[in-house]
C-alpha atoms as a PDB file:
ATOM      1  CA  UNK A   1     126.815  71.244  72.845  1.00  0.00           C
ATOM      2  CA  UNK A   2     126.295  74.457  75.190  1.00  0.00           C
ATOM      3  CA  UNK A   3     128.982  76.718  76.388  1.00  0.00           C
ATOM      4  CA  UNK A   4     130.306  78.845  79.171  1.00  0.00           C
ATOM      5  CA  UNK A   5     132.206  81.728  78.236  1.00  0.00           C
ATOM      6  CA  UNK A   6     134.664  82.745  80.926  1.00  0.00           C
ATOM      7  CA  UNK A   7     135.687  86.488  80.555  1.00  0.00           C
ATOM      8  CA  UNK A   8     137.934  87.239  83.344  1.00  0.00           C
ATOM      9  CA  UNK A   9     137.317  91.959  83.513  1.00  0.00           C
ATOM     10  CA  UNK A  10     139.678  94.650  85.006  1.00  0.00           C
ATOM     11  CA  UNK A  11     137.888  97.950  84.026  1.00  0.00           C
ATOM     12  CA  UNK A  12     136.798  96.946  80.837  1.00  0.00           C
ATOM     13  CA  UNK A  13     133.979  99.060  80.122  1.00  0.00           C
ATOM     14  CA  UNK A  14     135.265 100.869  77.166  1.00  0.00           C
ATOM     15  CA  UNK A  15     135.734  97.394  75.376  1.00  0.00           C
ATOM     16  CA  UNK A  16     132.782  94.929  76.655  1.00  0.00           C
ATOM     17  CA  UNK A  17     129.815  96.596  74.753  1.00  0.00           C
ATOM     18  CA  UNK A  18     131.188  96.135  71.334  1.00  0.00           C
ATOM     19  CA  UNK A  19     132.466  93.040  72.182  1.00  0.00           C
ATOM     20  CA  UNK A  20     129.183  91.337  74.325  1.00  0.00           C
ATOM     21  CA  UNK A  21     127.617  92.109  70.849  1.00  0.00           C
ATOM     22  CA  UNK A  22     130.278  90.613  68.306  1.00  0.00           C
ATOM     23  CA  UNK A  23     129.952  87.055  70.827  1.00  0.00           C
ATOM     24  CA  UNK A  24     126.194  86.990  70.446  1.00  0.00           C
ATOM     25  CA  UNK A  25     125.854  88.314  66.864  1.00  0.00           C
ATOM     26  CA  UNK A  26     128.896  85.290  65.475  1.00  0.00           C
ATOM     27  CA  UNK A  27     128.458  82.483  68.441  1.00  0.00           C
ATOM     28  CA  UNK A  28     125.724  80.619  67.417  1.00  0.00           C
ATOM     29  CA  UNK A  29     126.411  77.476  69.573  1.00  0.00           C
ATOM     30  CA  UNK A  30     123.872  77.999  72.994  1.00  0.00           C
ATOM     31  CA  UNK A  31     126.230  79.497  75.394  1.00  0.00           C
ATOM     32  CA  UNK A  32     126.551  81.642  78.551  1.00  0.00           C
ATOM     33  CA  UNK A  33     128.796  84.666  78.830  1.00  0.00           C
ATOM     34  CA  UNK A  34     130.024  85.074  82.042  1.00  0.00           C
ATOM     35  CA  UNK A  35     131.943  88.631  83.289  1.00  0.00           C
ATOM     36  CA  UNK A  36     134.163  87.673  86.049  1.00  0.00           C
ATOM     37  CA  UNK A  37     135.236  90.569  88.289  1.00  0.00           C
ATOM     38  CA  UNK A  38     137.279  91.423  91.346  1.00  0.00           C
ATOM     39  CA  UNK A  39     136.189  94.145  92.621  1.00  0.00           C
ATOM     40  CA  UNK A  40     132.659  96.247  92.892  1.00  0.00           C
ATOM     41  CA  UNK A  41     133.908  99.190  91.885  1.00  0.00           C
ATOM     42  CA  UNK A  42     135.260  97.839  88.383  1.00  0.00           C
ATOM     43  CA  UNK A  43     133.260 100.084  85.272  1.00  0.00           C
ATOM     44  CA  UNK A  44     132.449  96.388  83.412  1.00  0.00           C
ATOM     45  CA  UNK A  45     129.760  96.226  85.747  1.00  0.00           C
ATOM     46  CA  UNK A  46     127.490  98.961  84.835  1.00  0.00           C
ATOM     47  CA  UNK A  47     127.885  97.693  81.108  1.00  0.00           C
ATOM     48  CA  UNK A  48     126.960  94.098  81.852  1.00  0.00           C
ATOM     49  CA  UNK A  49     123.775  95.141  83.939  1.00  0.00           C
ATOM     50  CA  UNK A  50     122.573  97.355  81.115  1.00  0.00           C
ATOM     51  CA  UNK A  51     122.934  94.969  78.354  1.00  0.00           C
ATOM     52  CA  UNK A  52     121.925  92.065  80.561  1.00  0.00           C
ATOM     53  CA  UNK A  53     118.228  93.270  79.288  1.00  0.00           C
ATOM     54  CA  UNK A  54     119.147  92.663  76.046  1.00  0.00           C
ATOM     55  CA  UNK A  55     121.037  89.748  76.353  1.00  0.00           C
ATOM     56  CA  UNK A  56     120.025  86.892  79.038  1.00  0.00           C
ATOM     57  CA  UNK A  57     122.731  84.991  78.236  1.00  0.00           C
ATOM     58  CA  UNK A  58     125.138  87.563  80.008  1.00  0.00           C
ATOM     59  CA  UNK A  59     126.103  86.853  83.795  1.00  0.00           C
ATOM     60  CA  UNK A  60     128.117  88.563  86.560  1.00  0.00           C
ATOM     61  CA  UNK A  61     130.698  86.631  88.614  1.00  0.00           C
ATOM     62  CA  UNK A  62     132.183  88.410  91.913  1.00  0.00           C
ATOM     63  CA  UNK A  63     135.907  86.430  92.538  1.00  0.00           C
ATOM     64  CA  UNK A  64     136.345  86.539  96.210  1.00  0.00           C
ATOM     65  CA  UNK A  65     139.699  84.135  95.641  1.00  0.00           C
ATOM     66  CA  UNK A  66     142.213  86.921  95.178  1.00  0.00           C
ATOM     67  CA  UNK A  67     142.708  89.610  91.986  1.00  0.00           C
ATOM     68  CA  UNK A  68     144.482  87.907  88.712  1.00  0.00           C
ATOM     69  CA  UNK A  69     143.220  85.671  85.982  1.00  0.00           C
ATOM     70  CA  UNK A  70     144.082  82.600  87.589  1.00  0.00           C
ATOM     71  CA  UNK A  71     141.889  83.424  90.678  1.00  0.00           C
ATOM     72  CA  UNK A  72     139.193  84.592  88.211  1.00  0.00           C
ATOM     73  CA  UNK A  73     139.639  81.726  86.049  1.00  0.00           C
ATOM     74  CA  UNK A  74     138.876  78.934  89.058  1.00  0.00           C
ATOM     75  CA  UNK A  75     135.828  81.232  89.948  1.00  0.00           C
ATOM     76  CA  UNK A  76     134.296  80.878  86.405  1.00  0.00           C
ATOM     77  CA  UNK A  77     134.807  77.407  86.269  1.00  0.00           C
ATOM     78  CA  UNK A  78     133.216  76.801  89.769  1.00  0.00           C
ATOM     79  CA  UNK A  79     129.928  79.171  88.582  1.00  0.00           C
ATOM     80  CA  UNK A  80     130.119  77.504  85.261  1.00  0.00           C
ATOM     81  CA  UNK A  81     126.407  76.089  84.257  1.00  0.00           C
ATOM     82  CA  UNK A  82     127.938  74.017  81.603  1.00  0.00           C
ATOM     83  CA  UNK A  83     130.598  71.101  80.883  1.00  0.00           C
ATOM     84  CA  UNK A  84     132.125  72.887  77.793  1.00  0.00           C
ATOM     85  CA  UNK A  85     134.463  75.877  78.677  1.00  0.00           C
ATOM     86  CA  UNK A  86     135.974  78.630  76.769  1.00  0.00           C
ATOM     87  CA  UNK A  87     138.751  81.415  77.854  1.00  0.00           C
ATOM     88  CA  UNK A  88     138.222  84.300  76.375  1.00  0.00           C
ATOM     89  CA  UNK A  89     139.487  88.084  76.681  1.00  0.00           C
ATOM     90  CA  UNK A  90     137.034  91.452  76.799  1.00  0.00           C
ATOM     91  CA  UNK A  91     140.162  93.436  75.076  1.00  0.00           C
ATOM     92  CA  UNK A  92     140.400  91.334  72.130  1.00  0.00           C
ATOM     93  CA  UNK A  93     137.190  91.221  69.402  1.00  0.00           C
ATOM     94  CA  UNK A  94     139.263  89.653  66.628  1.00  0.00           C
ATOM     95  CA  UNK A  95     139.062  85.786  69.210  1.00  0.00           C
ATOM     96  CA  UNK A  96     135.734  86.133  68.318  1.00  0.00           C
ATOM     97  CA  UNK A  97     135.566  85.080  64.649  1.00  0.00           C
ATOM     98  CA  UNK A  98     137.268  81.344  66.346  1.00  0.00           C
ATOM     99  CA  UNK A  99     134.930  80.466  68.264  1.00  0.00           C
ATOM    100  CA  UNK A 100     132.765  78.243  66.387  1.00  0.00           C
ATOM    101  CA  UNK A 101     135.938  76.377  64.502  1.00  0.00           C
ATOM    102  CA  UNK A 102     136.555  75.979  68.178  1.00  0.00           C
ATOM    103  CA  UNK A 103     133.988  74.309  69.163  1.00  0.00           C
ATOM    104  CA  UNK A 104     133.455  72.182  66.502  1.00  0.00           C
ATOM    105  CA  UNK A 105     136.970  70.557  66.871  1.00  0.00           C
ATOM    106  CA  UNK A 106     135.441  69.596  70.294  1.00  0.00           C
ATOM    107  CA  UNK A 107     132.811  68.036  68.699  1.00  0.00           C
ATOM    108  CA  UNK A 108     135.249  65.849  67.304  1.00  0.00           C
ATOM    109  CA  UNK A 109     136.058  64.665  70.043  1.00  0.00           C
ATOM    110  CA  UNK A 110     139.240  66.700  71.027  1.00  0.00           C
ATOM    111  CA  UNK A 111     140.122  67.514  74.402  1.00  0.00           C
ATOM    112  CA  UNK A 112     141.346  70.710  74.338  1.00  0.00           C
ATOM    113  CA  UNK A 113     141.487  73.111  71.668  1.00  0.00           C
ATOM    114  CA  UNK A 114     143.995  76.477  71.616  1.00  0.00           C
ATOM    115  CA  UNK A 115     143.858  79.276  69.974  1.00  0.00           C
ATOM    116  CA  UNK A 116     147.000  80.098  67.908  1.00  0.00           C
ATOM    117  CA  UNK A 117     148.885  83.221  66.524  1.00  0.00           C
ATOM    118  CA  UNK A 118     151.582  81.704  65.338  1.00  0.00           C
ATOM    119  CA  UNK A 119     150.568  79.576  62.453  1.00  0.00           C
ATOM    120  CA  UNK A 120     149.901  81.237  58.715  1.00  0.00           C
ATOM    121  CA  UNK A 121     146.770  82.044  58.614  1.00  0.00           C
ATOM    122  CA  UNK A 122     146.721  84.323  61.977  1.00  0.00           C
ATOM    123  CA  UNK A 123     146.832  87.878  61.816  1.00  0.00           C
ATOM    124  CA  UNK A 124     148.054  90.270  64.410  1.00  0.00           C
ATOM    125  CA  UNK A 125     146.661  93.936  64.484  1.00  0.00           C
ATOM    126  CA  UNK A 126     147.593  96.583  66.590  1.00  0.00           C
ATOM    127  CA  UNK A 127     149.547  94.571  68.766  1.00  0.00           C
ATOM    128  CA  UNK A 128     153.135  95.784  70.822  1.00  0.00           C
ATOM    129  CA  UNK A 129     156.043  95.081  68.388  1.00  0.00           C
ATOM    130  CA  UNK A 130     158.275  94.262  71.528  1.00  0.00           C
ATOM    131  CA  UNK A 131     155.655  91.843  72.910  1.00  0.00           C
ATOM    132  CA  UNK A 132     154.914  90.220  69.694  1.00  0.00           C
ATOM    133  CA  UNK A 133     158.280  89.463  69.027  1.00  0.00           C
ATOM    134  CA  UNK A 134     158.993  87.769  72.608  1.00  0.00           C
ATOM    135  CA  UNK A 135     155.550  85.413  72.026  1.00  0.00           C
ATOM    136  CA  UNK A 136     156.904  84.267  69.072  1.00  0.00           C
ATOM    137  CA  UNK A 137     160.523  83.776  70.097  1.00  0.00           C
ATOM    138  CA  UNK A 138     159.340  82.198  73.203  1.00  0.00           C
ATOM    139  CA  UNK A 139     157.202  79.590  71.565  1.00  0.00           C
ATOM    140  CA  UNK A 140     159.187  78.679  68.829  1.00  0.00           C
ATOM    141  CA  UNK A 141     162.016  78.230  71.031  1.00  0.00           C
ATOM    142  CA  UNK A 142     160.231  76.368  73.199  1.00  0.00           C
ATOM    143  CA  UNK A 143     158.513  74.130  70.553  1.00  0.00           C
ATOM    144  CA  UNK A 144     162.327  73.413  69.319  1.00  0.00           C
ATOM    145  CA  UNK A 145     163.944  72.481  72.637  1.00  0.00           C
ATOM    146  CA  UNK A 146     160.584  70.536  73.948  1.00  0.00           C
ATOM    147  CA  UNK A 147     158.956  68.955  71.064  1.00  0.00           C
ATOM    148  CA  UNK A 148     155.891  70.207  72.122  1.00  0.00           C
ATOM    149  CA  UNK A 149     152.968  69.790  69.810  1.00  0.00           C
ATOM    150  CA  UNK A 150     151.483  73.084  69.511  1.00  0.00           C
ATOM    151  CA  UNK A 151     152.588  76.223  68.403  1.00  0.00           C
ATOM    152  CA  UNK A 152     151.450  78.674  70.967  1.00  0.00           C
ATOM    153  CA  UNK A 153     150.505  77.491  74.098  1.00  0.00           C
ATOM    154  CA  UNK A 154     150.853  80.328  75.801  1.00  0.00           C
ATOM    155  CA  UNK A 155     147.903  81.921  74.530  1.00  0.00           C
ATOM    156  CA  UNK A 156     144.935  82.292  76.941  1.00  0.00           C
ATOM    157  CA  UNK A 157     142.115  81.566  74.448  1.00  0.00           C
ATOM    158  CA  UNK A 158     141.249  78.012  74.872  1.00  0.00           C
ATOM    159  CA  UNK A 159     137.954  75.486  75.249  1.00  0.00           C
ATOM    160  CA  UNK A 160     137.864  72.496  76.978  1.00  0.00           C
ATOM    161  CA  UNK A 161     135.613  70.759  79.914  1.00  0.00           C
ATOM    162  CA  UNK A 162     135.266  70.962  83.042  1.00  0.00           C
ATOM    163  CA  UNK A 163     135.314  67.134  83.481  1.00  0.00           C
ATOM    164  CA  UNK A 164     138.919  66.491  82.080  1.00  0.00           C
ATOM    165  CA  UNK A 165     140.197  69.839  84.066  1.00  0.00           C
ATOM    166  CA  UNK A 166     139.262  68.051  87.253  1.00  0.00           C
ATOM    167  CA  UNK A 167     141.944  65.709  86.885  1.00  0.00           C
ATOM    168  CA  UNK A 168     144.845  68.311  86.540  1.00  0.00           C
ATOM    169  CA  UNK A 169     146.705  69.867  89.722  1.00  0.00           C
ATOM    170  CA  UNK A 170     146.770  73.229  88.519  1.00  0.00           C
ATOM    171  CA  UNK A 171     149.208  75.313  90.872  1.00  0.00           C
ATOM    172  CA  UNK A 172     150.093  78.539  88.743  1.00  0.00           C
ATOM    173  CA  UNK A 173     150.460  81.862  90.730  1.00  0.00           C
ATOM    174  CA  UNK A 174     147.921  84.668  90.050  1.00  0.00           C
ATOM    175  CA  UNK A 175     150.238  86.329  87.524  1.00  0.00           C
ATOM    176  CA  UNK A 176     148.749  86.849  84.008  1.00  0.00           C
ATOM    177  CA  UNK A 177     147.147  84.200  82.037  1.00  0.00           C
ATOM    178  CA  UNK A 178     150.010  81.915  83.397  1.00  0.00           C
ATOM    179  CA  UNK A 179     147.402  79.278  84.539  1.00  0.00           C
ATOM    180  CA  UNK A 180     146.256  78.665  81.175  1.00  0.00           C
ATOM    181  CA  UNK A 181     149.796  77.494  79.789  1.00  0.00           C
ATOM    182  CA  UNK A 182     150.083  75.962  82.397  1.00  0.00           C
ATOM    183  CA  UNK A 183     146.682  73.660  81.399  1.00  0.00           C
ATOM    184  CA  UNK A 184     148.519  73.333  77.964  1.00  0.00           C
ATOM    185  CA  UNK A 185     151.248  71.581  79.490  1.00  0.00           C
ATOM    186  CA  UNK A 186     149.869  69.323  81.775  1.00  0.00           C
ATOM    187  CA  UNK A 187     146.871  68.310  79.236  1.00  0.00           C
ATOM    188  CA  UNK A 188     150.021  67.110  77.569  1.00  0.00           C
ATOM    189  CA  UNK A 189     151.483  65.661  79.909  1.00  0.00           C
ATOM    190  CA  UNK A 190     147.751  63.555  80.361  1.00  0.00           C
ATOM    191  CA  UNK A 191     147.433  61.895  76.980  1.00  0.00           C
ATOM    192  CA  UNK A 192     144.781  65.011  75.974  1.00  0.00           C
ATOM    193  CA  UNK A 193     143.355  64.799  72.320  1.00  0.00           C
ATOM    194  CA  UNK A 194     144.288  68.465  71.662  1.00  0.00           C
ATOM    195  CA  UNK A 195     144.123  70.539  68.628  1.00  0.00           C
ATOM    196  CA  UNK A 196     144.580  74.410  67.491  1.00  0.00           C
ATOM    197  CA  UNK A 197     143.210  77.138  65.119  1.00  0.00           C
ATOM    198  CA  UNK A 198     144.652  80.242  63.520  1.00  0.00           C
ATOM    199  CA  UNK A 199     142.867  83.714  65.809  1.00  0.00           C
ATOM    200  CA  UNK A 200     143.023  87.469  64.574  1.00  0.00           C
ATOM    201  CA  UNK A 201     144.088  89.520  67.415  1.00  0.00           C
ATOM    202  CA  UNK A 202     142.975  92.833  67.116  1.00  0.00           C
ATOM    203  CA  UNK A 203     144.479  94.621  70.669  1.00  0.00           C
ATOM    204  CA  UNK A 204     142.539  97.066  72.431  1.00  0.00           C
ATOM    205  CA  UNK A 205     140.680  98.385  69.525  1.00  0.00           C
ATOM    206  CA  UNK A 206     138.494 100.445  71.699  1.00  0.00           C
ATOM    207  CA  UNK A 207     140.428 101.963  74.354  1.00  0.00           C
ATOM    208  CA  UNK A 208     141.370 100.832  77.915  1.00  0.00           C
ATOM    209  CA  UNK A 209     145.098 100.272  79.363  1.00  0.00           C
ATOM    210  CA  UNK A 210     146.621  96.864  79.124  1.00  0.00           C
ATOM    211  CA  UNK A 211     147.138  94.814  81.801  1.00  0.00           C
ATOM    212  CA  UNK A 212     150.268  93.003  80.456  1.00  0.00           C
ATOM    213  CA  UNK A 213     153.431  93.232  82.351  1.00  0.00           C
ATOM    214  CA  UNK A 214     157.012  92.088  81.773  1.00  0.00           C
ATOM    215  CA  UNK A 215     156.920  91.249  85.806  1.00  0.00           C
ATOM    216  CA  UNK A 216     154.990  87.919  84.633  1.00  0.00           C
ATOM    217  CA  UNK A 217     157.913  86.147  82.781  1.00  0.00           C
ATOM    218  CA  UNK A 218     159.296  84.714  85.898  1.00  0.00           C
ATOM    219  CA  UNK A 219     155.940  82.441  86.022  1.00  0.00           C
ATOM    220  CA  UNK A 220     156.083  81.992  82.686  1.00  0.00           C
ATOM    221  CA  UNK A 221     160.036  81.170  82.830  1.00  0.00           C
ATOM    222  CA  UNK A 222     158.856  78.348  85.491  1.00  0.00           C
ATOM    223  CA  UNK A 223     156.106  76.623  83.389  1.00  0.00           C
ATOM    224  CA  UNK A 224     158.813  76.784  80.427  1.00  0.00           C
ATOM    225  CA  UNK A 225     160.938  75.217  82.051  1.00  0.00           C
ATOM    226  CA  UNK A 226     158.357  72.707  83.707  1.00  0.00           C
ATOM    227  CA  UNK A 227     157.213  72.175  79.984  1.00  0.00           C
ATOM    228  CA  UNK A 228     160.735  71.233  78.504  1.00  0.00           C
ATOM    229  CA  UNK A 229     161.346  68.795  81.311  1.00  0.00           C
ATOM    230  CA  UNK A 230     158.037  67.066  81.015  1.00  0.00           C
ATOM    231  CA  UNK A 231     157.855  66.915  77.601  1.00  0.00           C
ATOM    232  CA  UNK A 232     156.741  63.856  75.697  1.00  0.00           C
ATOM    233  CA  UNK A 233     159.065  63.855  72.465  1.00  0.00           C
END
């Protein structure tokens, strides 16, 4: 199997060294990385050109769709070179140690495989207490009310292929990493084979300002409740 890596960048120059180098020292499936930006002024570009002599693997991607992830998201998947996807984030090393149990589950054959900080063995460092606490209140209630297989679909850190994604009518507004729940629901909704591991999140370990914003739960409020009335129980 070979992989894209889709990292979708807003000024994260402070994080994408050490983290370019923790993907190519622990992924040892072939992959690409590619660095998808929205503007040409953003300080992840002068990183990614330097180590690019290091590290051939590493690509650039301009988005011309429109700023936010799901605009950057649809512009990875176009320049993809490979079948196999993966959503990752630049902010976040500890995703890093999951990849490969990733990618082996789609070896097996699975459709779609999530990321998860909800179950046991997950570990959350240096992450908001307000924010974790609203993840995990939001999924769980979620899971209760919908029946919904997994336990954190909300999560942006997920591999699948760009042959199944074809078939969904994503529609999610550029706000956050709404467009990837949004794929968790709908790959439900289309008899998907999906599965999900336990992730560290280590937040922001070196530097940078979050992105995150409490304006986003009105997208996410829509795809919740999109989720609990198209749930398969």
């Amino acid at each position: 199997m070979t992989l894209s890596i889709l990292v979708p960048v807003r000024n994260e120059g402070a994080n994408l060294e050490i983290f370019v180098k923790m993907l190519e020292a622990f992924v040892e499936t072939p992959h690409e990385i590619l660095i998808i930006h929205d503007t040409k002024d953003d300080n992840s570009i002068d990183v990614v050109q330097r180590l690019s002599d290091k590290y051939n693997s590493l690509r650039l991607i301009h988005n011309t769709r429109g700023v936010g992830i799901p605009n950057a998201f649809k512009s990875g998947v176009e320049a993809a070179k490979y079948d196999c996807l993966m959503m990752l984030v630049a902010d976040d090393i500890g995703f890093v140690f999951s990849v490969e149990e990733m990618i082996s589950l789609m070896d097996k054959g699975y459709d779609l495989v999530h990321g998860s900080r909800m179950l046991p063995e997950s570990k959350t460092i240096n992450r908001s207490f307000l924010k974790s606490k609203l993840v995990k209140f939001g999924n769980k209630i979620f899971r209760f009310i919908s029946g919904f297989p997994l336990t954190d679909p909300t999560l942006g850190i997920k591999v699948f292929t760009k042959s199944k994604l074809r078939k969904l009518h994503l529609t999610a507004k550029p706000v956050g990493w709404a467009i990837l729940y949004e794929l968790a629901l709908k790959s439900q909704k289309h008899n998907w084979k999906v599965a999900e591991v336990p992730v560290i999140t280590i937040n922001r370990l070196f530097g940078g300002e979050s992105t995150f914003s409490y304006r986003w739960l009105k997208e996410y409020g829509k795809w919740f409740f999109w989720g609990i009335l198209n749930s398969r129980k």
